[in-house]
PDB file of N, CA and C in Angstrom:
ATOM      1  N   UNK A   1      24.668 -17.741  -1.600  1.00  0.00           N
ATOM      2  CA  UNK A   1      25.322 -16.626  -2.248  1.00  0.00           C
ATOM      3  C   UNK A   1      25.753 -15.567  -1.246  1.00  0.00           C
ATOM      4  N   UNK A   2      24.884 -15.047  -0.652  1.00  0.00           N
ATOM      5  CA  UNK A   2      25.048 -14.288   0.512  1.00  0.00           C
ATOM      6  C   UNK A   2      26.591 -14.643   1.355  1.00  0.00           C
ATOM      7  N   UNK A   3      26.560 -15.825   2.121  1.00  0.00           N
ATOM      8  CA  UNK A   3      27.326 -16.434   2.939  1.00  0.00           C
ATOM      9  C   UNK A   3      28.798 -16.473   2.094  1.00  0.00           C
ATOM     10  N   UNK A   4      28.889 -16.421   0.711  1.00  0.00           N
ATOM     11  CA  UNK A   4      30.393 -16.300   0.256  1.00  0.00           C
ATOM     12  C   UNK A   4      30.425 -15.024  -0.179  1.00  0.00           C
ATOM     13  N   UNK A   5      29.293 -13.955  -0.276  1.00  0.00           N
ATOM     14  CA  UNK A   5      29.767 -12.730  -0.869  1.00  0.00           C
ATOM     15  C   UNK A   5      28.875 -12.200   0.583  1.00  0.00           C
ATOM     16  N   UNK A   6      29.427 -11.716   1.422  1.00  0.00           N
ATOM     17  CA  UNK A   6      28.407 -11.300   2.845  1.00  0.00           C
ATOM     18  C   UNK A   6      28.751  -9.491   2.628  1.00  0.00           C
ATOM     19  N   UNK A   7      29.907  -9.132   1.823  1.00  0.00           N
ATOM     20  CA  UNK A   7      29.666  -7.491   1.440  1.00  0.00           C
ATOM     21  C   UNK A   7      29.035  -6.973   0.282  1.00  0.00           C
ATOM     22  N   UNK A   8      28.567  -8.197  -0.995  1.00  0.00           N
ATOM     23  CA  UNK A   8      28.020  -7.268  -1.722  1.00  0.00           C
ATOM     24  C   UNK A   8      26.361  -6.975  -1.715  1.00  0.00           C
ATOM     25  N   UNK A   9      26.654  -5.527  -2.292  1.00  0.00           N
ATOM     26  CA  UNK A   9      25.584  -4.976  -2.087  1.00  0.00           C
ATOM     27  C   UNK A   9      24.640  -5.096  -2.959  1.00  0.00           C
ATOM     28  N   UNK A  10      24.350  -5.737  -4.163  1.00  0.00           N
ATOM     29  CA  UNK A  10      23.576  -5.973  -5.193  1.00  0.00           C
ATOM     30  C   UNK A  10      22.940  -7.493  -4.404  1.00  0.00           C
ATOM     31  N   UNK A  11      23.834  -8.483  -4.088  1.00  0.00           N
ATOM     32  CA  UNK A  11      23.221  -9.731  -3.657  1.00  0.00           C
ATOM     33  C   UNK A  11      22.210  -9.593  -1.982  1.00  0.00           C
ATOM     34  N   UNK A  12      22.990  -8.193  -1.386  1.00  0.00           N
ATOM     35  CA  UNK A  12      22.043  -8.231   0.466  1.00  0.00           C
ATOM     36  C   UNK A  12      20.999  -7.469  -0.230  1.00  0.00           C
ATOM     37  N   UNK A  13      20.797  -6.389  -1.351  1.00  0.00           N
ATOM     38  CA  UNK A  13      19.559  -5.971  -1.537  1.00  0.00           C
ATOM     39  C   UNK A  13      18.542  -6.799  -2.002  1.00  0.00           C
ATOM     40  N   UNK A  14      18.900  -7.430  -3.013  1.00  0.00           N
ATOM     41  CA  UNK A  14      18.150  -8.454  -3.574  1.00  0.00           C
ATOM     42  C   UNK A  14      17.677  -9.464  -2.783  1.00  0.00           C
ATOM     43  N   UNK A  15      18.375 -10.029  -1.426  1.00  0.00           N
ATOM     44  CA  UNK A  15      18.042 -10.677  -1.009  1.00  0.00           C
ATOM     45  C   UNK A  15      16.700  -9.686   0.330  1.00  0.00           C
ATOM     46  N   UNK A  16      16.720  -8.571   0.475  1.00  0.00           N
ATOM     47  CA  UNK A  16      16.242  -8.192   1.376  1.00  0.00           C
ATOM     48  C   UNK A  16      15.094  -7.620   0.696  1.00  0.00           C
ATOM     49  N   UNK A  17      14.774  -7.838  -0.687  1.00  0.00           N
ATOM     50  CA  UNK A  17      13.465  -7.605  -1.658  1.00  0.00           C
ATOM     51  C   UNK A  17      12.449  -9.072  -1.677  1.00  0.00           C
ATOM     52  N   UNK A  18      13.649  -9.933  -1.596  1.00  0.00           N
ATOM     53  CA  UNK A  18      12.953 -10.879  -1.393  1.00  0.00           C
ATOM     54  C   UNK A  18      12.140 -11.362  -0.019  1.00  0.00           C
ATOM     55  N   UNK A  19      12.875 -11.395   0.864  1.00  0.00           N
ATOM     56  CA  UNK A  19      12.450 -11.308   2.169  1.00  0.00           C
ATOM     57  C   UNK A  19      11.021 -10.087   1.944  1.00  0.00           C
ATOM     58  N   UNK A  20      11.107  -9.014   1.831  1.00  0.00           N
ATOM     59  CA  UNK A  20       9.825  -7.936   1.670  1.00  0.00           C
ATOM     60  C   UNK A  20       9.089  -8.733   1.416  1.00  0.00           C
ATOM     61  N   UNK A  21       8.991  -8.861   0.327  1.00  0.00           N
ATOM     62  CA  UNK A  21       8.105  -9.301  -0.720  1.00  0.00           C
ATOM     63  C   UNK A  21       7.119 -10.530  -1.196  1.00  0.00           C
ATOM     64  N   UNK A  22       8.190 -11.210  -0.958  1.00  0.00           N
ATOM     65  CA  UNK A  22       7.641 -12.909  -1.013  1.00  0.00           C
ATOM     66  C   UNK A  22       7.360 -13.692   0.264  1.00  0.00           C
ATOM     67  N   UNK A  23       8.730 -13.159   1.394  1.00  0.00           N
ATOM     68  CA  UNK A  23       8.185 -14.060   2.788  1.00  0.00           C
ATOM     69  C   UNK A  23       7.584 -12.959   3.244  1.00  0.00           C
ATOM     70  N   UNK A  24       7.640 -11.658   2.937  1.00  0.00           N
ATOM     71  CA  UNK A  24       6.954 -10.718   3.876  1.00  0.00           C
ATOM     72  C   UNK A  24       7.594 -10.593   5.534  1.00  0.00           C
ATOM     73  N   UNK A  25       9.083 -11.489   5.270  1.00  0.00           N
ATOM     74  CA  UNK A  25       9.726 -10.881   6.444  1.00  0.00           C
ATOM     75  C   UNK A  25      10.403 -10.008   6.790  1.00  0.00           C
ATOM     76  N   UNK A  26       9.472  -9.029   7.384  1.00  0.00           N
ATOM     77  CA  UNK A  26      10.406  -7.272   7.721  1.00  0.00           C
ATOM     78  C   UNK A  26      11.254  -7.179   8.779  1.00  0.00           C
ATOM     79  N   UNK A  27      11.267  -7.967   9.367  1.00  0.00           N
ATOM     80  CA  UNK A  27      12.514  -7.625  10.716  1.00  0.00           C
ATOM     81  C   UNK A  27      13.440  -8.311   9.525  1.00  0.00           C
ATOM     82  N   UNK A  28      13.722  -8.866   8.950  1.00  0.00           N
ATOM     83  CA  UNK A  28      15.206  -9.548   8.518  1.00  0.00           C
ATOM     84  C   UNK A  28      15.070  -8.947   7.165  1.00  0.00           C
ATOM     85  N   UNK A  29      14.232  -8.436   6.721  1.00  0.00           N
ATOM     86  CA  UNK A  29      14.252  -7.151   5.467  1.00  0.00           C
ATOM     87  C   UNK A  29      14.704  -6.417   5.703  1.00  0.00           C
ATOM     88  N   UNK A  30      14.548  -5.255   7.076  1.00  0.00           N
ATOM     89  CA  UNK A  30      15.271  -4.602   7.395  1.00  0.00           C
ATOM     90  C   UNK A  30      16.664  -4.477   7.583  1.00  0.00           C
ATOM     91  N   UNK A  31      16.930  -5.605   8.162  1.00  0.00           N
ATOM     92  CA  UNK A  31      18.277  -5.592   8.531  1.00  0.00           C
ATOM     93  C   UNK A  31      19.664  -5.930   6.966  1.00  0.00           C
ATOM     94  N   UNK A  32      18.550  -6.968   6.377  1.00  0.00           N
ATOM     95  CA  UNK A  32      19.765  -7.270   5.249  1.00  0.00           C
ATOM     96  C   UNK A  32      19.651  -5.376   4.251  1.00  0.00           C
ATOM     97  N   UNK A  33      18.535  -4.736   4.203  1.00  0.00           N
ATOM     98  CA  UNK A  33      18.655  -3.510   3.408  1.00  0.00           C
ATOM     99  C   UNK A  33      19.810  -2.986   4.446  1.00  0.00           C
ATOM    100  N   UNK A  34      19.826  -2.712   6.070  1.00  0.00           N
ATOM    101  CA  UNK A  34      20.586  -2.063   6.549  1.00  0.00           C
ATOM    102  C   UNK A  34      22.122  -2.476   6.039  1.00  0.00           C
ATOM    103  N   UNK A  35      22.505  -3.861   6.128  1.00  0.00           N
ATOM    104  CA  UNK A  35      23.661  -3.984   5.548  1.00  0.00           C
ATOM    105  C   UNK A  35      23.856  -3.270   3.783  1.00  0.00           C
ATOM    106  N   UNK A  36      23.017  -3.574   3.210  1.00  0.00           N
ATOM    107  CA  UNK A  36      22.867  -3.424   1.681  1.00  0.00           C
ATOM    108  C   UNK A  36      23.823  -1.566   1.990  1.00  0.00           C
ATOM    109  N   UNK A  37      22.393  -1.102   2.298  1.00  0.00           N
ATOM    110  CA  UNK A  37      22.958   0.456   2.768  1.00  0.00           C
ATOM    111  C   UNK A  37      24.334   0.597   3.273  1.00  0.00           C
ATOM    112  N   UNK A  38      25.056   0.281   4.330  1.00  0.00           N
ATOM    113  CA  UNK A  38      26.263   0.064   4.522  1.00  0.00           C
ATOM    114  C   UNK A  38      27.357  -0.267   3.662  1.00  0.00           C
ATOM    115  N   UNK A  39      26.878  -1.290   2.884  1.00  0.00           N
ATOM    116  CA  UNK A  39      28.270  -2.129   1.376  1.00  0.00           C
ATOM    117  C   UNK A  39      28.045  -1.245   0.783  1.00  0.00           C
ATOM    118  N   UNK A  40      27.276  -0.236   0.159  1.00  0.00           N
ATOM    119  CA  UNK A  40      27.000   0.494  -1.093  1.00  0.00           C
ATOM    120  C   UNK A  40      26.076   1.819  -0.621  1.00  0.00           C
ATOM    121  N   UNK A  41      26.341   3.410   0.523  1.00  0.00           N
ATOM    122  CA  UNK A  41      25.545   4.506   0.648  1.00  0.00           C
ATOM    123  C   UNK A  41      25.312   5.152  -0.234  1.00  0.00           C
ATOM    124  N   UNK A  42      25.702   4.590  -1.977  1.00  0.00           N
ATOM    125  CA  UNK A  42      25.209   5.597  -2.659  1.00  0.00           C
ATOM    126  C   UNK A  42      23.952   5.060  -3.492  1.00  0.00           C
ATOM    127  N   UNK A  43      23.403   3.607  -3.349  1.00  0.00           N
ATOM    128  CA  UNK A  43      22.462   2.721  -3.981  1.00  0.00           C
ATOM    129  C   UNK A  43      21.473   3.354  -4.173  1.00  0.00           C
ATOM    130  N   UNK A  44      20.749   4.355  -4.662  1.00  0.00           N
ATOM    131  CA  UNK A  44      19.354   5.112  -4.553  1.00  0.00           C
ATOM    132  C   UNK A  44      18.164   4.227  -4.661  1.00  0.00           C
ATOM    133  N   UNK A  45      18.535   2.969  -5.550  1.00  0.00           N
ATOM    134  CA  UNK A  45      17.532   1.916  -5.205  1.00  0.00           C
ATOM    135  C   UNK A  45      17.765   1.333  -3.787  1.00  0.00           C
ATOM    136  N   UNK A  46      18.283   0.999  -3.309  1.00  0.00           N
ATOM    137  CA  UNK A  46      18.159   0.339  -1.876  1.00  0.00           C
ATOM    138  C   UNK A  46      17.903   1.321  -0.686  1.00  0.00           C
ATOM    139  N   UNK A  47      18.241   2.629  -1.273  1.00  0.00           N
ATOM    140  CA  UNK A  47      18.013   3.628  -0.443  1.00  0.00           C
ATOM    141  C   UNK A  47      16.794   3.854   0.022  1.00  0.00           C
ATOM    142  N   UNK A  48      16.102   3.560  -1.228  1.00  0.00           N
ATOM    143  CA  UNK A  48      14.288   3.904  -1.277  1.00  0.00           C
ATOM    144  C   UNK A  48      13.382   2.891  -1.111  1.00  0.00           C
ATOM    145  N   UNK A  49      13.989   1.610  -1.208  1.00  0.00           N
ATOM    146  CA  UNK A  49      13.437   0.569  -0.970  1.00  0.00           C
ATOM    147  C   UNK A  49      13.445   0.580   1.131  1.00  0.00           C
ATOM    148  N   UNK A  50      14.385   0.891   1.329  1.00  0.00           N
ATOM    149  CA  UNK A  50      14.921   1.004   3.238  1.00  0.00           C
ATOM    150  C   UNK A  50      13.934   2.213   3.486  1.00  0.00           C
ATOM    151  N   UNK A  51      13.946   2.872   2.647  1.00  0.00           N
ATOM    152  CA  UNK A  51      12.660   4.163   3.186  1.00  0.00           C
ATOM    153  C   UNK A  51      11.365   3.877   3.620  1.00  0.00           C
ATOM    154  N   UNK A  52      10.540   3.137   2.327  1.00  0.00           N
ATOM    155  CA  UNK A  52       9.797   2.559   1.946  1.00  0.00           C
ATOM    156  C   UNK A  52       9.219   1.653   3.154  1.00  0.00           C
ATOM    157  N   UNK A  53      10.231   0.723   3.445  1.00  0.00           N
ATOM    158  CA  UNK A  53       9.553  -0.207   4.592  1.00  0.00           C
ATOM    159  C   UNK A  53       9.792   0.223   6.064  1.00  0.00           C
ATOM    160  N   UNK A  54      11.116   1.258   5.897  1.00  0.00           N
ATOM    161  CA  UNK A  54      10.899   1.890   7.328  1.00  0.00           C
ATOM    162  C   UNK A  54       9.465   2.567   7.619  1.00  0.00           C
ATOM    163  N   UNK A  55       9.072   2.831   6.361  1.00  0.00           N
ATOM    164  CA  UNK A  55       7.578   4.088   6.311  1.00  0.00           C
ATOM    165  C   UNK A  55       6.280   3.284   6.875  1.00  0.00           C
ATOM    166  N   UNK A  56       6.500   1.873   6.031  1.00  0.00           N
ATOM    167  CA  UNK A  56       5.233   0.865   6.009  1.00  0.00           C
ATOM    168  C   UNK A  56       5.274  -0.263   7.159  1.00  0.00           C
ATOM    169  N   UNK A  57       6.483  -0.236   7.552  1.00  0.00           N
ATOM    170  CA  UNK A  57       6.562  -1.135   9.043  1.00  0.00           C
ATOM    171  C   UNK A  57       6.658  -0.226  10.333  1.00  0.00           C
ATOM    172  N   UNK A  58       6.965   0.532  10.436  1.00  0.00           N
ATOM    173  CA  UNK A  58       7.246   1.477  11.696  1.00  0.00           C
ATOM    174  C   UNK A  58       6.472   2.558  11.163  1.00  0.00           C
ATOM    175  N   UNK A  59       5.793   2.937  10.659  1.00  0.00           N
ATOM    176  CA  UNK A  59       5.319   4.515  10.704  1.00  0.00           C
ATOM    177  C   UNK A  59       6.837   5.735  10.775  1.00  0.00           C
ATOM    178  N   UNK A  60       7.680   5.234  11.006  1.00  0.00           N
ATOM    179  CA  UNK A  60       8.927   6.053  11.074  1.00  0.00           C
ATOM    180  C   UNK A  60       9.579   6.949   9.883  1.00  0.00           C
ATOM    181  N   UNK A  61       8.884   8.130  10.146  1.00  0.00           N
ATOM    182  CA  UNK A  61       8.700   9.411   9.071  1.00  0.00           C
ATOM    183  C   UNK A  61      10.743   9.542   9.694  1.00  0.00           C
ATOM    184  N   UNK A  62      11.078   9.849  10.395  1.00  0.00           N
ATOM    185  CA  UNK A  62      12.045  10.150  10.521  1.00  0.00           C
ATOM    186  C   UNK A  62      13.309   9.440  10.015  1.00  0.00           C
ATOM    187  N   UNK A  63      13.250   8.230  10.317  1.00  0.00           N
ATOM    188  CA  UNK A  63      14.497   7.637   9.341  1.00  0.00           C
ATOM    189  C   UNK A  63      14.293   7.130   8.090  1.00  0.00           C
ATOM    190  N   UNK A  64      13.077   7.384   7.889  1.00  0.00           N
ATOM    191  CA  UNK A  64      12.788   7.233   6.176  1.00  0.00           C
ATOM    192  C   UNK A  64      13.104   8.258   5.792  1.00  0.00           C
ATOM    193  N   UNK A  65      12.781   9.604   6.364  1.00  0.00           N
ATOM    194  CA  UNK A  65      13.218  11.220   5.623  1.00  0.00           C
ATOM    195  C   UNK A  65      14.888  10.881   5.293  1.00  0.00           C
ATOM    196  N   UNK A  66      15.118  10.586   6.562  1.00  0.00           N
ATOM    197  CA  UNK A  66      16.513  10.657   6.655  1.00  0.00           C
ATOM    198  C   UNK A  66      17.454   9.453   5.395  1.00  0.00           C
ATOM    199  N   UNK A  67      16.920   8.737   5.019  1.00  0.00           N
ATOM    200  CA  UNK A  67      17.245   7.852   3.697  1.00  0.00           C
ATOM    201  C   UNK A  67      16.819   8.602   2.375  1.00  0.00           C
ATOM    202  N   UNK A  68      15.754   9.546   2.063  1.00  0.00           N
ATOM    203  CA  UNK A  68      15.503   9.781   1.616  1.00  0.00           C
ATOM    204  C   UNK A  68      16.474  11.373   1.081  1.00  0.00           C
ATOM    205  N   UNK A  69      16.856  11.818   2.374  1.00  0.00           N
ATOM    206  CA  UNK A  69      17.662  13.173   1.968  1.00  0.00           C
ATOM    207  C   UNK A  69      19.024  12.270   0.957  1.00  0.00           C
ATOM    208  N   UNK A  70      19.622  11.224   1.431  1.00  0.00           N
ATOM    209  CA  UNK A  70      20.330  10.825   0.996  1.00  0.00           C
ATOM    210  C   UNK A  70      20.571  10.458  -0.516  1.00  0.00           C
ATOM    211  N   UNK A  71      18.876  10.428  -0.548  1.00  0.00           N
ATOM    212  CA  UNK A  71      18.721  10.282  -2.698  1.00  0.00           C
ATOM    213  C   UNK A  71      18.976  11.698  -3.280  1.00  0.00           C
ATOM    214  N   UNK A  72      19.153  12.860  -2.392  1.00  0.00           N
ATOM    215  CA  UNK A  72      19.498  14.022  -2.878  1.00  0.00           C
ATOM    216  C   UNK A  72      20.596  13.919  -3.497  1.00  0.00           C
ATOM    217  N   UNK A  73      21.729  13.974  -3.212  1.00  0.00           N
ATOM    218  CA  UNK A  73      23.058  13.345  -3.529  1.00  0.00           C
ATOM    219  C   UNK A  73      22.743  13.157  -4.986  1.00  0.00           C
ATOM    220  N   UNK A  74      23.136  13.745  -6.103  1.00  0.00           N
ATOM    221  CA  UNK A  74      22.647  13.270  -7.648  1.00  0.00           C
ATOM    222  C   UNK A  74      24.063  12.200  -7.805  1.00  0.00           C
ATOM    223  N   UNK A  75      23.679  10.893  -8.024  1.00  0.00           N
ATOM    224  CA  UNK A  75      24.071   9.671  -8.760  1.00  0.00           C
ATOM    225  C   UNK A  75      23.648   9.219  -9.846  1.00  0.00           C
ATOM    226  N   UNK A  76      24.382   8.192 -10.728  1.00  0.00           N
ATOM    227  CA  UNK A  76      22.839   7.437 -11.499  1.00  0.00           C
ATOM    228  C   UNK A  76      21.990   6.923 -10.517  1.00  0.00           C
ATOM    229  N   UNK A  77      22.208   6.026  -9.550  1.00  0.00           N
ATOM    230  CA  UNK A  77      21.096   5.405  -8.944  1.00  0.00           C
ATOM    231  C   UNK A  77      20.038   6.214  -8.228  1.00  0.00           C
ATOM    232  N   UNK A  78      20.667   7.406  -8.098  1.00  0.00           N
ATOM    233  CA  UNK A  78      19.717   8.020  -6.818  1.00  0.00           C
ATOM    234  C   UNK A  78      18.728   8.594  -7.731  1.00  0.00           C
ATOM    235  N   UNK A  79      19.790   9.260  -9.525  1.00  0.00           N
ATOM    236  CA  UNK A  79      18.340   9.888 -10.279  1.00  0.00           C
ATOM    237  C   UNK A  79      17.484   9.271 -10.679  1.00  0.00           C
ATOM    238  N   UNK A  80      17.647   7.840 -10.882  1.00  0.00           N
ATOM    239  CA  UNK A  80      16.792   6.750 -11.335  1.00  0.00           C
ATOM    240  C   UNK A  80      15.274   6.859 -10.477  1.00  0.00           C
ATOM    241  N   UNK A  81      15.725   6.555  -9.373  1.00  0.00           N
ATOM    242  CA  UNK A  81      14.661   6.365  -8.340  1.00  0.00           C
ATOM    243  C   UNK A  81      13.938   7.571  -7.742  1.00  0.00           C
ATOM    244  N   UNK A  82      14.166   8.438  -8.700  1.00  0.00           N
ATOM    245  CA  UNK A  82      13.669   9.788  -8.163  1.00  0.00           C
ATOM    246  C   UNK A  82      11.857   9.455  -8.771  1.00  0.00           C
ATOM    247  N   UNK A  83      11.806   9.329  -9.886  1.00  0.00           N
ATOM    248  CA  UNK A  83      10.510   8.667  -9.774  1.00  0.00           C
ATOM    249  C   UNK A  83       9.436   7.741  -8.731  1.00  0.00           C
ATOM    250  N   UNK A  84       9.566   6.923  -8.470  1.00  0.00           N
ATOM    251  CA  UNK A  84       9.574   6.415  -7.265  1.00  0.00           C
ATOM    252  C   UNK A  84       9.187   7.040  -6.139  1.00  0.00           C
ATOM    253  N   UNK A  85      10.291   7.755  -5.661  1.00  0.00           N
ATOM    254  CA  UNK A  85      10.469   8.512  -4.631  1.00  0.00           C
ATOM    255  C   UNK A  85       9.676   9.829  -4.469  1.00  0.00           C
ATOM    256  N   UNK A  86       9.008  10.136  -5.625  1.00  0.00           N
ATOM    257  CA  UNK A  86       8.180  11.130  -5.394  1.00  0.00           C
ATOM    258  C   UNK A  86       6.608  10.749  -4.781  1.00  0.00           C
ATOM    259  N   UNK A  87       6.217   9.584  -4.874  1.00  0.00           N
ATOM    260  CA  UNK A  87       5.629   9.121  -4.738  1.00  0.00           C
ATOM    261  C   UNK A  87       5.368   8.713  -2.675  1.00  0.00           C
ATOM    262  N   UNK A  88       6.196   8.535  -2.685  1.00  0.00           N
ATOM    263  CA  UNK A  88       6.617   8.074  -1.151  1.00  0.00           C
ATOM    264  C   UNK A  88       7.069   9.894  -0.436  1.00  0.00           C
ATOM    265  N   UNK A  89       7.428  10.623  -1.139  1.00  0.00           N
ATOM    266  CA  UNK A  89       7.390  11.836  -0.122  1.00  0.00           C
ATOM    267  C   UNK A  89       6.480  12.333  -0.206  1.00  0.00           C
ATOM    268  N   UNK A  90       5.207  11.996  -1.153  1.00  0.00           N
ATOM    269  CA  UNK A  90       3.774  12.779  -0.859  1.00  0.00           C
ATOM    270  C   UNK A  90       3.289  12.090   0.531  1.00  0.00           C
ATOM    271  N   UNK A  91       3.831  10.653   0.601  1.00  0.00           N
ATOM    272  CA  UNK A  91       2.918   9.985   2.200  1.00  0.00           C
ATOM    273  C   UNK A  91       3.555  10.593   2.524  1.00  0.00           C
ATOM    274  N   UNK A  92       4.781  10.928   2.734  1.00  0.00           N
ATOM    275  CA  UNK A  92       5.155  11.477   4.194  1.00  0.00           C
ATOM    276  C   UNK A  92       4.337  13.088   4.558  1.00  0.00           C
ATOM    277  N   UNK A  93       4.661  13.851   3.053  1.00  0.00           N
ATOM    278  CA  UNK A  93       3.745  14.853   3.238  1.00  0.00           C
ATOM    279  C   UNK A  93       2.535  15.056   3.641  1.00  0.00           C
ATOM    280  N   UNK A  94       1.521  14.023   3.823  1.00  0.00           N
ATOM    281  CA  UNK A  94       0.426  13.986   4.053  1.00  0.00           C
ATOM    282  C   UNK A  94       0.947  13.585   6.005  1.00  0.00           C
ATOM    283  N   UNK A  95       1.370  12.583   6.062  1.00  0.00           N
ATOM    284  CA  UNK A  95       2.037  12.327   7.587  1.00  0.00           C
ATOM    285  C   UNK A  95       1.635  13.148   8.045  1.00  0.00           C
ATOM    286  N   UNK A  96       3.091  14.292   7.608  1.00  0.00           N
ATOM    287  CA  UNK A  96       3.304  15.445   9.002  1.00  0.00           C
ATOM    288  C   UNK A  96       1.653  16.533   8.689  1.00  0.00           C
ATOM    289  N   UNK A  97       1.384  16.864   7.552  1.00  0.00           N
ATOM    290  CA  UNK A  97      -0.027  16.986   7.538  1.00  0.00           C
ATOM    291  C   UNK A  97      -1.017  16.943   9.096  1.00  0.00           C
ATOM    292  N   UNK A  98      -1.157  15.655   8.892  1.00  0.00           N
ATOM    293  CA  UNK A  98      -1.944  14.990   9.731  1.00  0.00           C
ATOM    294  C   UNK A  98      -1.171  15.032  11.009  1.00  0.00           C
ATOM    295  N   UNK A  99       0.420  15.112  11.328  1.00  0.00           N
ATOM    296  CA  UNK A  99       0.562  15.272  12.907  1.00  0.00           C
ATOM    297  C   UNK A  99       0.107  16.579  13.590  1.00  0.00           C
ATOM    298  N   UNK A 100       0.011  17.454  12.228  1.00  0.00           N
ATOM    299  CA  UNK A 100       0.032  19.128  12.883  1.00  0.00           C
ATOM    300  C   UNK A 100      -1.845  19.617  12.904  1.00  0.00           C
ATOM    301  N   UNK A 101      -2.441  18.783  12.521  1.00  0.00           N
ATOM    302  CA  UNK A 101      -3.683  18.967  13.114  1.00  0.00           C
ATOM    303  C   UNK A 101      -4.064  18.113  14.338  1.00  0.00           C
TER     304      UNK A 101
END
């Protein structure tokens, strides 16, 4: 599916949930969300899903924030996942917490 539709963004997310999830492969999770993000910057689900594992594979508070400002942007998708997402800016809140002691 991928290989005849290589821009859409519903089939690279889905496929890069799967990769998360089931093979648990994050280098090529990453990268198919990075495309996902690219076909579609306003996806608030793929947005937060790319946050999410930037947070839980890299410790990388910074380009997860930085995906995350992006759910600011009010869409349907981005308000959807605002649930979610509250959830994931308390870790980060706790993060920088913990860098400043």
């Amino acid at each position: 599916m991928i290989d005849a539709n290589p821009g859409n963004p519903l089939f690279l997310a889905n496929y890069a949930n799967y990769l998360k999830k089931v093979k648990a492969d994050f280098t090529k999770a990453e990268q198919f969300y990075e495309r996902a993000t690219l076909a579609n910057p306003a996806d608030g689900n793929v947005l937060s899903h790319y946050a999410d594992l930037l947070w839980q594979t890299h410790g990388d508070s910074a380009r997860a924030e930085a995906y995350l400002i992006k759910l600011s942007k009010p869409t349907p998708t981005t308000v959807l996942c605002w649930l979610r997402t509250l959830g994931f800016c308390g870790m980060l809140t706790t993060m920088r917490k913990k860098k400043m002691t």
